[in-house]
Protein backbone atom coordinates (compact mmCIF):
# COMPACT_ATOMS: atom_id res chain seq x y z
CA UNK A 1 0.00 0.00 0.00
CA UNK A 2 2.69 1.86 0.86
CA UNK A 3 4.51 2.32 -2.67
CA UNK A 4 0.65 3.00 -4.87
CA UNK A 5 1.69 7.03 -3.81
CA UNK A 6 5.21 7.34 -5.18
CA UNK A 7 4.53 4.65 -7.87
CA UNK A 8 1.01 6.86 -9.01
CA UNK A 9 3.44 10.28 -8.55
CA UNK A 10 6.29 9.22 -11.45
CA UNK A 11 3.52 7.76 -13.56
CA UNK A 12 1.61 11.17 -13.65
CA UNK A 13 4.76 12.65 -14.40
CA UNK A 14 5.37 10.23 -17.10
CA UNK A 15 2.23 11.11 -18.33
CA UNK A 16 2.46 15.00 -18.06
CA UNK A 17 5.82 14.71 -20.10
CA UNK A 18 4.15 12.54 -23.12
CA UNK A 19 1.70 14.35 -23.53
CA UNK A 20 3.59 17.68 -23.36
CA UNK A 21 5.62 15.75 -26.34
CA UNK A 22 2.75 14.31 -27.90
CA UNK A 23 0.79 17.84 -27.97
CA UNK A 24 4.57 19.37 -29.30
CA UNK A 25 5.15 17.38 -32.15
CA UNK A 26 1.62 17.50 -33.33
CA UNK A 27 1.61 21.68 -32.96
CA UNK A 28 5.07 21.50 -35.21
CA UNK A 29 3.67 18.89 -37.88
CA UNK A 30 0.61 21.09 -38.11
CA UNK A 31 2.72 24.23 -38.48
CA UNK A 32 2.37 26.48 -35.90
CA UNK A 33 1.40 27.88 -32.60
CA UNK A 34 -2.03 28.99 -32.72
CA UNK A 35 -3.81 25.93 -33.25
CA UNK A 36 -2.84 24.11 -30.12
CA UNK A 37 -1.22 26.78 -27.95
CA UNK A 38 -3.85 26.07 -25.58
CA UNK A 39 -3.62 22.20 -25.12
CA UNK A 40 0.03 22.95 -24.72
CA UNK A 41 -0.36 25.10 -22.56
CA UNK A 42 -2.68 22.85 -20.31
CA UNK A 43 0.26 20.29 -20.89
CA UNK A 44 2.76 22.62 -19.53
CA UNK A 45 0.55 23.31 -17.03
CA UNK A 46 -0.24 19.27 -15.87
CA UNK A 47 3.64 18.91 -15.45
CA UNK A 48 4.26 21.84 -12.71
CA UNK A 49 0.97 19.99 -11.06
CA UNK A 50 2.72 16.64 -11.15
CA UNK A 51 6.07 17.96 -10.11
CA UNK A 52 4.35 20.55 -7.57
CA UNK A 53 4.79 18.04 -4.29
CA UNK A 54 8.28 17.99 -4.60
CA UNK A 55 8.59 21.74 -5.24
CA UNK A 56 6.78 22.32 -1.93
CA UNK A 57 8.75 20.12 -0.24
CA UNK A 58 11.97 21.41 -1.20
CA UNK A 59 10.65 24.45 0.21
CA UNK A 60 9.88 23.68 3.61
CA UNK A 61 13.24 21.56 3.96
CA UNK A 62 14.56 25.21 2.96
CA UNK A 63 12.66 27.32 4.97
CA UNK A 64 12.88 24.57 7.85
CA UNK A 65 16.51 24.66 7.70
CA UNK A 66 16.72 28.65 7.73
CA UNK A 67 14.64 28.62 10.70
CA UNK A 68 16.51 25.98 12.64
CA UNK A 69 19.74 28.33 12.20
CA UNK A 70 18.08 31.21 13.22
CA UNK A 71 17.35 29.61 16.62
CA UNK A 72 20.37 28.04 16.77
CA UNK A 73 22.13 31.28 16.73
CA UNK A 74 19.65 32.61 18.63
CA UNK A 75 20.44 30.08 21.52
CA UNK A 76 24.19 30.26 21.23
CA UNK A 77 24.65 34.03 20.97
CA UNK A 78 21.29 35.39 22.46
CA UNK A 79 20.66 37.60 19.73
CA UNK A 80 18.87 36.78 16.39
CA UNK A 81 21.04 36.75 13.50
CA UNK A 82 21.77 39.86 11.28
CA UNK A 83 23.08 40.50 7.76
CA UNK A 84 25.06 43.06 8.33
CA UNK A 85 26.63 43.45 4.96
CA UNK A 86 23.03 44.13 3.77
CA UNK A 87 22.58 46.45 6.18
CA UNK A 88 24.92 48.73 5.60
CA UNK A 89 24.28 48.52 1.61
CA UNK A 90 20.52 49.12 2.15
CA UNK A 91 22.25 52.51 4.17
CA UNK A 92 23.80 53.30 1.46
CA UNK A 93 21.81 53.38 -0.74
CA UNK A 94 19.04 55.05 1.51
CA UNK A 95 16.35 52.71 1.75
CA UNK A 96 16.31 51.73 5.32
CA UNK A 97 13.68 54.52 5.92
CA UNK A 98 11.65 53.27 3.06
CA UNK A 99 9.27 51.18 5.36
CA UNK A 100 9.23 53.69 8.26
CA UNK A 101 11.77 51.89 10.42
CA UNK A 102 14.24 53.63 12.06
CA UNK A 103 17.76 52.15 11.00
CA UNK A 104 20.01 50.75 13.58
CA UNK A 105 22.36 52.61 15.00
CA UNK A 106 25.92 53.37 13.75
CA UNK A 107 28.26 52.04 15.68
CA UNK A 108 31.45 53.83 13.54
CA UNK A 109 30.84 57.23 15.35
């Protein structure tokens, strides 16, 4: 029971990427986009749906993994982590009052 998910995933995307092909060749053999740019564009369209679980779980490893840091250095230094390189181009380039924040302080005077 176990393997009908992951099996049922790679043949959807099996099927998303024939008939993306299928739905290709036929638009080129008939000469041109505008008389299947839509079913090709539903084709395009059934391949980020197949290959969307994956996508969002790439994300949440990512944004899990940011997060994890962030408390990490949180715990070990007590303060929550700062670009500071960004900072300080942000300041330069005057943006830092953009959102109505004050910036933080300068600590070279």
């Amino acid at each position: 029971m176990g393997c009908r998910i992951p099996f049922g995933l790679g043949a959807l995307i099996t099927d998303a990427f024939l008939c993306y092909m299928m739905v290709s060749i036929l638009q080129k053999a008939l000469g041109g986009p505008p008389r299947l740019a839509r079913l090709l564009k539903a084709a395009e369209w059934l391949i980020v749906a197949s290959i969307a679980p994956f996508i969002l779980l790439l994300a949440i490893i990512g944004i899990g993994s940011a997060a994890a840091g962030a408390v990490k250095t949180r715990w070990t230094t007590g303060a929550w982590p700062r670009n500071e390189e960004f900072i300080a181009r942000q300041r330069a380039k005057g943006l830092l009052g953009r959102f109505g924040r004050k910036p933080p302080p300068d600590k070279t005077n």
